[in-house]
C-alpha atoms as a PDB file:
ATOM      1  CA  UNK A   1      24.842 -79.377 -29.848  1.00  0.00           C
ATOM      2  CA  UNK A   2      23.256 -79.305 -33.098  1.00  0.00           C
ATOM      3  CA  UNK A   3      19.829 -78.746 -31.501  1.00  0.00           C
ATOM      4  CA  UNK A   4      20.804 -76.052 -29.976  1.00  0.00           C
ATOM      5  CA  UNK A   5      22.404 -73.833 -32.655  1.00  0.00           C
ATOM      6  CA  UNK A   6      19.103 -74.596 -34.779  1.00  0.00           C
ATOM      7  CA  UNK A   7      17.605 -73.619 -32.292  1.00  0.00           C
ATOM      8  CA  UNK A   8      19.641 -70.127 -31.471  1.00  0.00           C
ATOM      9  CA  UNK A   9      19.813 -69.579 -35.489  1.00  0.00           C
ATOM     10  CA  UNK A  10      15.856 -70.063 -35.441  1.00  0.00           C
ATOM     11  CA  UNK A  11      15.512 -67.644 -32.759  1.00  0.00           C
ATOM     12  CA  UNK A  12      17.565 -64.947 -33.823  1.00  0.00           C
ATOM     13  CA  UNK A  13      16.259 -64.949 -37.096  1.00  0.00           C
ATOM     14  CA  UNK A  14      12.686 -64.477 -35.762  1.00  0.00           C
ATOM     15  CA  UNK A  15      14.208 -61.511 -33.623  1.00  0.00           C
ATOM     16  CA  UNK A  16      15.257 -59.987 -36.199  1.00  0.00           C
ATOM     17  CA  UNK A  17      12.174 -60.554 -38.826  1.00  0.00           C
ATOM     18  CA  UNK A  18      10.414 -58.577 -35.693  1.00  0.00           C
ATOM     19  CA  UNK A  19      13.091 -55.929 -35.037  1.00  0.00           C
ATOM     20  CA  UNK A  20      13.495 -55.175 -38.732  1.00  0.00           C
ATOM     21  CA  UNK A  21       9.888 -54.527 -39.673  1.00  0.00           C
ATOM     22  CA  UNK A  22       8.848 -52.459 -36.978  1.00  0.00           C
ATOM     23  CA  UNK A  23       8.369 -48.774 -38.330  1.00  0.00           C
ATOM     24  CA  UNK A  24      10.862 -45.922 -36.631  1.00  0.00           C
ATOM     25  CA  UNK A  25      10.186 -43.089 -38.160  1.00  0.00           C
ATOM     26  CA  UNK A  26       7.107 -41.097 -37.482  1.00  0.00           C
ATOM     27  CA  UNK A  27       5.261 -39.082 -39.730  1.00  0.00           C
ATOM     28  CA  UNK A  28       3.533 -36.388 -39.008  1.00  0.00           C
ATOM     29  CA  UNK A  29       0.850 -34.252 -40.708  1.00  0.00           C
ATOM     30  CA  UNK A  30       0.699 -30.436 -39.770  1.00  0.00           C
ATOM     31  CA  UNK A  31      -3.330 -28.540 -41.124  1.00  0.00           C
ATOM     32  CA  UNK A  32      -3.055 -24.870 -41.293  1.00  0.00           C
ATOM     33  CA  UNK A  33      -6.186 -22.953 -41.340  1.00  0.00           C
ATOM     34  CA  UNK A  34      -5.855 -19.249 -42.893  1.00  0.00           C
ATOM     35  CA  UNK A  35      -8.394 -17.114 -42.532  1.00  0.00           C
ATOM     36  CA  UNK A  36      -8.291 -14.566 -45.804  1.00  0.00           C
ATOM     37  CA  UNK A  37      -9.820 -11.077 -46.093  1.00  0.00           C
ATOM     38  CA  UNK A  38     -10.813 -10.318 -49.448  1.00  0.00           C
ATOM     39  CA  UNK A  39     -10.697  -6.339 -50.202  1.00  0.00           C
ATOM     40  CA  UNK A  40     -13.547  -6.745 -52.991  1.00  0.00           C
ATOM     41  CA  UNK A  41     -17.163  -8.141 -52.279  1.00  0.00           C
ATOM     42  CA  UNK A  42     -17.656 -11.362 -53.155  1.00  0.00           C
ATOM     43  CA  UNK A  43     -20.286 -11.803 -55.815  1.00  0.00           C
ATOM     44  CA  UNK A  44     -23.629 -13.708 -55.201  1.00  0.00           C
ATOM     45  CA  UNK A  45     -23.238 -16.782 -58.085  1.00  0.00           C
ATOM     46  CA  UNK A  46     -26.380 -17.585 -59.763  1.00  0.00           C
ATOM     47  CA  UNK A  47     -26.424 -21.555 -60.536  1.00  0.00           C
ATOM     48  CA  UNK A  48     -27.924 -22.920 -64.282  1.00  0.00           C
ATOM     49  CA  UNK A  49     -31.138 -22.445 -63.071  1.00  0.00           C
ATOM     50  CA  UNK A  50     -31.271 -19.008 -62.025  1.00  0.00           C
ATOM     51  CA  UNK A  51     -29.801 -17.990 -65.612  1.00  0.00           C
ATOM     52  CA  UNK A  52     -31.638 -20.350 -67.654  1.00  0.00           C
ATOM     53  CA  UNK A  53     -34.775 -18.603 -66.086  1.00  0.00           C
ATOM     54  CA  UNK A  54     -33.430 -15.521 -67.227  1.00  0.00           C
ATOM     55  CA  UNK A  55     -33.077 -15.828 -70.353  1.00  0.00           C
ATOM     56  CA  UNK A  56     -36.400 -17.514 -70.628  1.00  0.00           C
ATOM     57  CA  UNK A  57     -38.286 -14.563 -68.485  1.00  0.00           C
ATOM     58  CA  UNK A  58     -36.215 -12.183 -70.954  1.00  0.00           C
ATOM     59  CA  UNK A  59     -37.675 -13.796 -74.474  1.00  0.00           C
ATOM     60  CA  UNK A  60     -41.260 -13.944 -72.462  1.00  0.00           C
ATOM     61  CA  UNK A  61     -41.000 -10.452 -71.659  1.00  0.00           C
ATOM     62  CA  UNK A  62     -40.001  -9.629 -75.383  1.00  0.00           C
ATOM     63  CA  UNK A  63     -42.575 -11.621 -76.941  1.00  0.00           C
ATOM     64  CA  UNK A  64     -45.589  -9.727 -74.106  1.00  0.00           C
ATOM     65  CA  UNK A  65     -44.330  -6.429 -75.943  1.00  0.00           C
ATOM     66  CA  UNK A  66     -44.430  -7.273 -79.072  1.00  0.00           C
ATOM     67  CA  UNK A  67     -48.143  -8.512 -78.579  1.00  0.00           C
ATOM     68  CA  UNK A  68     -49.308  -5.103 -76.607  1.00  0.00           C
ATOM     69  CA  UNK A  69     -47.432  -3.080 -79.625  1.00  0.00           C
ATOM     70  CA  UNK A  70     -49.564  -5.622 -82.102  1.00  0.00           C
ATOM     71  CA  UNK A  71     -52.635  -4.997 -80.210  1.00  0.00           C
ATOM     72  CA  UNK A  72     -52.346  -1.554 -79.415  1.00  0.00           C
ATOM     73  CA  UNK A  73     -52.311   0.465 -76.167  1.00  0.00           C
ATOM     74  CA  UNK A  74     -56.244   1.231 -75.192  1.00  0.00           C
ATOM     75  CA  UNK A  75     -55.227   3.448 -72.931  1.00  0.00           C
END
């Protein structure tokens, strides 16, 4: 007799260890994909390059014309 309630208290406690962890509720994940129209063009960025060789072709530039105005036009 004693075997057998270890053995029913064994059993039931193992069904429940099972029943109890098993995961009910389902989540669920919803994506939405808008599309958006923009009313004003988009500018073209320039990246750290681009600008850096800017401001370098500017100062080159600046220092050519001050060497033709130290020269002198031979035109």
């Amino acid at each position: 007799m004693k075997r057998v309630i270890l053995i029913t208290a064994l059993l039931l406690a193992s069904a429940t260890t099972f029943i109890s962890c098993r995961d009910t509720e389902k989540e669920t994940t919803v994506i939405r994909e808008v599309e958006v129209e923009r009313t004003t063009p988009v500018e073209k960025r320039e990246g750290i390059l681009e600008r850096s060789a800017k401001k370098v072709d500017e100062k080159v530039n600046k220092e050519i014309d001050e060497e033709i105005d130290r020269i002198g036009d031979d035109n």
